[in-house]
C-alpha atoms as a PDB file:
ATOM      1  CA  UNK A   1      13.350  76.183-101.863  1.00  0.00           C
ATOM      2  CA  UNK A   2      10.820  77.743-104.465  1.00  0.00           C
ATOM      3  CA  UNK A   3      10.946  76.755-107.850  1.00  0.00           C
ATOM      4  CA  UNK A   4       9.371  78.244-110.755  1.00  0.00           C
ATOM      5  CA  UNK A   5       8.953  76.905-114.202  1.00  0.00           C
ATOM      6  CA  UNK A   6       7.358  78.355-117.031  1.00  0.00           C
ATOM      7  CA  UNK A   7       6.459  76.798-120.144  1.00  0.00           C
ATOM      8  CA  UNK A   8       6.160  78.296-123.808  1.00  0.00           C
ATOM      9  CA  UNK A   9       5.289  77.438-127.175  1.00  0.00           C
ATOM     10  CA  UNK A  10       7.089  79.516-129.879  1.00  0.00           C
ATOM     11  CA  UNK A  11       5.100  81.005-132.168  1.00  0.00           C
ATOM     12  CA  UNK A  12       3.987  79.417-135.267  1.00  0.00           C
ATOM     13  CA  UNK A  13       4.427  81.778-138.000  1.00  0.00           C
ATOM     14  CA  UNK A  14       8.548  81.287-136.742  1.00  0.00           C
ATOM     15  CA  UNK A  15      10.623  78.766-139.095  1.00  0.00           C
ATOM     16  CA  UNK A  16      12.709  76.139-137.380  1.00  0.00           C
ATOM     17  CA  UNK A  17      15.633  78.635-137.439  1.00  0.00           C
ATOM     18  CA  UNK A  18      13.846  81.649-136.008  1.00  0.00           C
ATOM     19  CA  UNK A  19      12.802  79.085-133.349  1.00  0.00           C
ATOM     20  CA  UNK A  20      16.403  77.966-132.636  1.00  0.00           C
ATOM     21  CA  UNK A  21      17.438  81.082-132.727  1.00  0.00           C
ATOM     22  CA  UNK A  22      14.695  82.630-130.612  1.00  0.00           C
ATOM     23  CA  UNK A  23      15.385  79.988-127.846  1.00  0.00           C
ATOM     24  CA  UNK A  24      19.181  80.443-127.748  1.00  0.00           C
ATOM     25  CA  UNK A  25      18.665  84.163-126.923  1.00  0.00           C
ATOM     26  CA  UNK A  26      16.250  83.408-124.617  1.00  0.00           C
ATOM     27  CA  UNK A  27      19.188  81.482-122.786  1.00  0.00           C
ATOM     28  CA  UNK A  28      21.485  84.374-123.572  1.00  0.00           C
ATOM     29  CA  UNK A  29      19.254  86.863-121.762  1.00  0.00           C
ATOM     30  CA  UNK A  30      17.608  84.797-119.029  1.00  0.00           C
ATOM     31  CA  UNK A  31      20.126  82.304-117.403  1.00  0.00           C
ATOM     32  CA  UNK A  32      22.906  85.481-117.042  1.00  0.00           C
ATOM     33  CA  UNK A  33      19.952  86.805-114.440  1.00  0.00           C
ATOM     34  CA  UNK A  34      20.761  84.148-111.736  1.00  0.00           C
ATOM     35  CA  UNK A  35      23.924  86.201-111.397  1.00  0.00           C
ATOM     36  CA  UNK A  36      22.202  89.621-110.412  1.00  0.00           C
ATOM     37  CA  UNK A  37      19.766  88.184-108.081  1.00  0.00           C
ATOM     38  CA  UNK A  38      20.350  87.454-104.237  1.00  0.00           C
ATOM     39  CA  UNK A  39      18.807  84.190-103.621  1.00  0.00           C
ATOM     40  CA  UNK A  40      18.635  82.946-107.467  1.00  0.00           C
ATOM     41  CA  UNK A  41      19.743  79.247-107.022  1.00  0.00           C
ATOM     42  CA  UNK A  42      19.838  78.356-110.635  1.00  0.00           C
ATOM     43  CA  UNK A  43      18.397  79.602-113.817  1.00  0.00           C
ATOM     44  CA  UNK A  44      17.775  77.472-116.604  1.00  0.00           C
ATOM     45  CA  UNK A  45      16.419  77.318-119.838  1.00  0.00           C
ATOM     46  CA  UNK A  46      15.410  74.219-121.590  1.00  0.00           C
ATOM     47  CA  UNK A  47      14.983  73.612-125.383  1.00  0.00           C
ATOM     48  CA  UNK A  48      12.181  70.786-126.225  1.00  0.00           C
ATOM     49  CA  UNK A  49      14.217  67.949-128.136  1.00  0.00           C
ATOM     50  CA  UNK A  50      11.515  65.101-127.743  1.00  0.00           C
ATOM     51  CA  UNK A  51       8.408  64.726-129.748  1.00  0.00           C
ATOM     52  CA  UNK A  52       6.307  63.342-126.359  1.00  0.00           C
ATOM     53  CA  UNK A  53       6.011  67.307-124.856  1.00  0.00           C
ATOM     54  CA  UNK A  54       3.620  69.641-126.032  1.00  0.00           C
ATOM     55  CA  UNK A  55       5.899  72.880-125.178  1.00  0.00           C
ATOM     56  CA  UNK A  56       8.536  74.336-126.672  1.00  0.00           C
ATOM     57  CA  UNK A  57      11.197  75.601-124.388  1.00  0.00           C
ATOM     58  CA  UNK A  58      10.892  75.859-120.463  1.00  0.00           C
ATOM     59  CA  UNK A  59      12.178  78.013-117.589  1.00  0.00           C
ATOM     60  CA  UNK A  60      13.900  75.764-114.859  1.00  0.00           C
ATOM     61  CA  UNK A  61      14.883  77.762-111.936  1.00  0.00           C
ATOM     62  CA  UNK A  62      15.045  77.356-108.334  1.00  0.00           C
ATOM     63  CA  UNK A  63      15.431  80.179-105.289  1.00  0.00           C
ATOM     64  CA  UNK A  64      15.998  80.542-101.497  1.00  0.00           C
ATOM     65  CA  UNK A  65      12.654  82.241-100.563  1.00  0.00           C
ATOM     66  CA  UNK A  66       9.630  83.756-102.333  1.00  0.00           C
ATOM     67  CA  UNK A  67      11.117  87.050-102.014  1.00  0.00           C
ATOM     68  CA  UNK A  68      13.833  85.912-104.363  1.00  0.00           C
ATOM     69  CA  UNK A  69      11.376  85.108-106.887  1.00  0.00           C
ATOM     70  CA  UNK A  70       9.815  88.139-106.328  1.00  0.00           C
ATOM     71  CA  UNK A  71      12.949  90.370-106.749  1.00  0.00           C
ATOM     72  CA  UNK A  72      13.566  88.293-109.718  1.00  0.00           C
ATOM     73  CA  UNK A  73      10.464  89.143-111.648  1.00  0.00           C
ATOM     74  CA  UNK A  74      10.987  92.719-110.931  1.00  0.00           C
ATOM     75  CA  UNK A  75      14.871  92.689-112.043  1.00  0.00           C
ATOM     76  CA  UNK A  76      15.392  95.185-114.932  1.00  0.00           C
ATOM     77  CA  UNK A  77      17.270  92.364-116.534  1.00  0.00           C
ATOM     78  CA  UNK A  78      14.303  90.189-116.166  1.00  0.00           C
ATOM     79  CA  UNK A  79      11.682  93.082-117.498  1.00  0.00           C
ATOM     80  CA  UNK A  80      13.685  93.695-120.429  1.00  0.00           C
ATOM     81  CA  UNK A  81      14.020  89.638-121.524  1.00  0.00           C
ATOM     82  CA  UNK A  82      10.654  89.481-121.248  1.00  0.00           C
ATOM     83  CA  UNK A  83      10.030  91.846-124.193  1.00  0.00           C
ATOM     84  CA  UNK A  84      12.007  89.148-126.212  1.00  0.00           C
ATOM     85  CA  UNK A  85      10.237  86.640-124.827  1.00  0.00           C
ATOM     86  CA  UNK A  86       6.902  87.377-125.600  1.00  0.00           C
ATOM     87  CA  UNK A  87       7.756  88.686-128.668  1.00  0.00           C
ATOM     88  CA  UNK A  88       8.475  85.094-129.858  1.00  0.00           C
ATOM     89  CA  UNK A  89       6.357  83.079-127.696  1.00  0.00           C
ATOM     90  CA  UNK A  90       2.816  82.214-126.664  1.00  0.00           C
ATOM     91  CA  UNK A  91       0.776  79.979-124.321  1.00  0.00           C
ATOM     92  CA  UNK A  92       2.398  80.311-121.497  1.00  0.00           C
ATOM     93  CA  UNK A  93       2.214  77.894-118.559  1.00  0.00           C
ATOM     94  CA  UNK A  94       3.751  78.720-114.966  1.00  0.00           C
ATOM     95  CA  UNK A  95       4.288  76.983-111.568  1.00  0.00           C
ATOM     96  CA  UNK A  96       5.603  78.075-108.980  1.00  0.00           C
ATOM     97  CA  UNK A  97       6.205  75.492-105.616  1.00  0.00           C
ATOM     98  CA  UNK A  98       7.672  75.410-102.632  1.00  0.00           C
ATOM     99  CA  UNK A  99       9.647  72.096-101.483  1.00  0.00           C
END
């Protein structure tokens, strides 16, 4: 099983709203994608509610095989979220493992 997690802070010129808002679409545009992709496990998206993390919002997902992931980061789907996505974000972290 591969995950993959990526980590974001939202930008700070965005108000509390703008961030809530930002990281419900985020969920509207990236969890759908586990749908479209053979060997998505699970897609989710995370929304920091504790003051001990220094992130904002995280990607959660897990799939069969590293061509999965692959296939994923390629999906149109994906491409196009990830205009949104960096249009409200920055700092990203990423890790990807294999358990």
């Amino acid at each position: 099983m591969v995950h993959h997690i990526v980590m974001w802070n939202f930008l700070d010129s965005l108000s509390r709203e703008e961030k809530n808002e930002a990281g419900a679409r985020m969920k509207e545009l990236l969890e759908p994608i586990g749908e479209l992709v053979e060997g998505a496990v699970s897609i989710r998206v995370v929304v920091n509610e504790l003051d001990s993390s220094n992130r904002d919002i995280a990607l959660v997902s897990q799939f069969e095989t590293v061509e999965a992931l692959k296939a994923y980061q390629v999906h149109p789907a994906h491409v196009e979220a990830g205009k949104f996505v960096r249009s409200v974000t920055q700092n990203r972290s990423c890790m990807d493992y294999i358990v």
